[in-house]
Protein backbone atom coordinates (compact mmCIF):
# COMPACT_ATOMS: atom_id res chain seq x y z
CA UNK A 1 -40.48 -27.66 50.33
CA UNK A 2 -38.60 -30.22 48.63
CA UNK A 3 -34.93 -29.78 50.70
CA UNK A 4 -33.03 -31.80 47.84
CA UNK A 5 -34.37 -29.21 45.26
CA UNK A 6 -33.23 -26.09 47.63
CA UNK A 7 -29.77 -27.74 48.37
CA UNK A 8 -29.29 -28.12 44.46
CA UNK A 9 -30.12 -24.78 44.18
CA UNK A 10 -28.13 -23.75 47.06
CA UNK A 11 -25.07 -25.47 45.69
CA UNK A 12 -25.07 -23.62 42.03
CA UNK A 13 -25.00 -20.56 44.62
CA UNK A 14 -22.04 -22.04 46.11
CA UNK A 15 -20.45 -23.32 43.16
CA UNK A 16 -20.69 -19.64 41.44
CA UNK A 17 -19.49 -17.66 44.35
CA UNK A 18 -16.69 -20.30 44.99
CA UNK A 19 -14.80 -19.05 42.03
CA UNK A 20 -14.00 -15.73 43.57
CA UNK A 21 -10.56 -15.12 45.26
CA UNK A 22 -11.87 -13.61 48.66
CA UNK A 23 -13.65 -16.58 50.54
CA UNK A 24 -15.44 -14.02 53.03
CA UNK A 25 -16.60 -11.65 49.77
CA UNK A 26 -17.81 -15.22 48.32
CA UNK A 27 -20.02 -16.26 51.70
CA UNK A 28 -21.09 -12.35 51.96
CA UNK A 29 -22.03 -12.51 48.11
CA UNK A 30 -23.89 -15.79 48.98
CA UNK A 31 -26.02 -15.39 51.75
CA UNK A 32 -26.91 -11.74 50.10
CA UNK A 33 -28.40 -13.95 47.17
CA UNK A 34 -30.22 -16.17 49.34
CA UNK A 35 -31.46 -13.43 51.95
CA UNK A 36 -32.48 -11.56 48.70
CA UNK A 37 -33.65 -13.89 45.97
CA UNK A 38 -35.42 -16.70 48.42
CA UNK A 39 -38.50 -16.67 49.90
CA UNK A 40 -39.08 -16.85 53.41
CA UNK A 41 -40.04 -20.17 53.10
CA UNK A 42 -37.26 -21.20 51.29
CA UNK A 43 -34.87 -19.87 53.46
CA UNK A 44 -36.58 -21.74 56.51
CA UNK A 45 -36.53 -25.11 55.29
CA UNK A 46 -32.30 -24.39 54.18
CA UNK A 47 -31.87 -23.05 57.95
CA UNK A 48 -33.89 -25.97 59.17
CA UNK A 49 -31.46 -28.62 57.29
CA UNK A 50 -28.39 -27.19 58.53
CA UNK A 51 -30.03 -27.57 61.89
CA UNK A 52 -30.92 -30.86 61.39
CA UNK A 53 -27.41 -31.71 59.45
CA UNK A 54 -24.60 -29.27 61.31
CA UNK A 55 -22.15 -30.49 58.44
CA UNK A 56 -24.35 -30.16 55.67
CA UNK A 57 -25.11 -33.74 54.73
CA UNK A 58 -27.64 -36.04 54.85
CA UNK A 59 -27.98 -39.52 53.71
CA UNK A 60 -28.69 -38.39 49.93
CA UNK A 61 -27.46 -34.48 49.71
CA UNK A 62 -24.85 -32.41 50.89
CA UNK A 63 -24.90 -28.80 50.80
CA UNK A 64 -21.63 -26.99 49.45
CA UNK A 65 -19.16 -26.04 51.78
CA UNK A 66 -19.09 -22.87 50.97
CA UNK A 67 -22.79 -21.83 51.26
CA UNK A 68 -22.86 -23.86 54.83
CA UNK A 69 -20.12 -21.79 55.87
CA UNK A 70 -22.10 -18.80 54.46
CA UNK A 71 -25.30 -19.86 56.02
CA UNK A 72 -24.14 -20.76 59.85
CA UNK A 73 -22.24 -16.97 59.40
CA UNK A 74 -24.89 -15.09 58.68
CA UNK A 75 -27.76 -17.15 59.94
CA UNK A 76 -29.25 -14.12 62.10
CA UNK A 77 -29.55 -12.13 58.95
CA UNK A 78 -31.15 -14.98 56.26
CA UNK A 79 -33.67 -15.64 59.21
CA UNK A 80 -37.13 -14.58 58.21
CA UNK A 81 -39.05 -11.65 60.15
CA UNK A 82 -41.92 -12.84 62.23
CA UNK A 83 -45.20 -12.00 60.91
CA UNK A 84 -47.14 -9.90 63.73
């Protein structure tokens, strides 16, 4: 996976749901989009940033505030199943 890609995706997210009034309906509406519209994989390598990168940057990306936020919130829930 190609984590600059996902975090440029992840940030249109961000910058989309940002607009909306209610910052918790805006993190709830943003982790729903990734835990529905990413793939496992996807979601992984996003989860595995933000463990690397608590505050969202590296040395050439930074992931929106707003889908951090969203991300550490409802980590539990955009964490894949494990395959049995």
């Amino acid at each position: 996976m190609d984590i600059a890609n996902l975090i440029r995706m992840a940030n249109r997210i961000g910058d989309y749901f940002a607009a909306y009034p209610d910052r918790e309906e805006a993190m709830e509406g943003a982790a729903t989009h990734i835990q529905k519209f990413w793939e496992p994989r996807m979601r992984v390598a996003l989860l595995d940033f933000l463990a690397a990168h608590e505050d969202g940057q590296s040395d050439d990306i930074q992931l929106h505030a707003l889908m951090r936020d969203a991300v550490v919130k409802y980590q539990a829930r955009l964490t894949p199943a494990r395959a049995v």
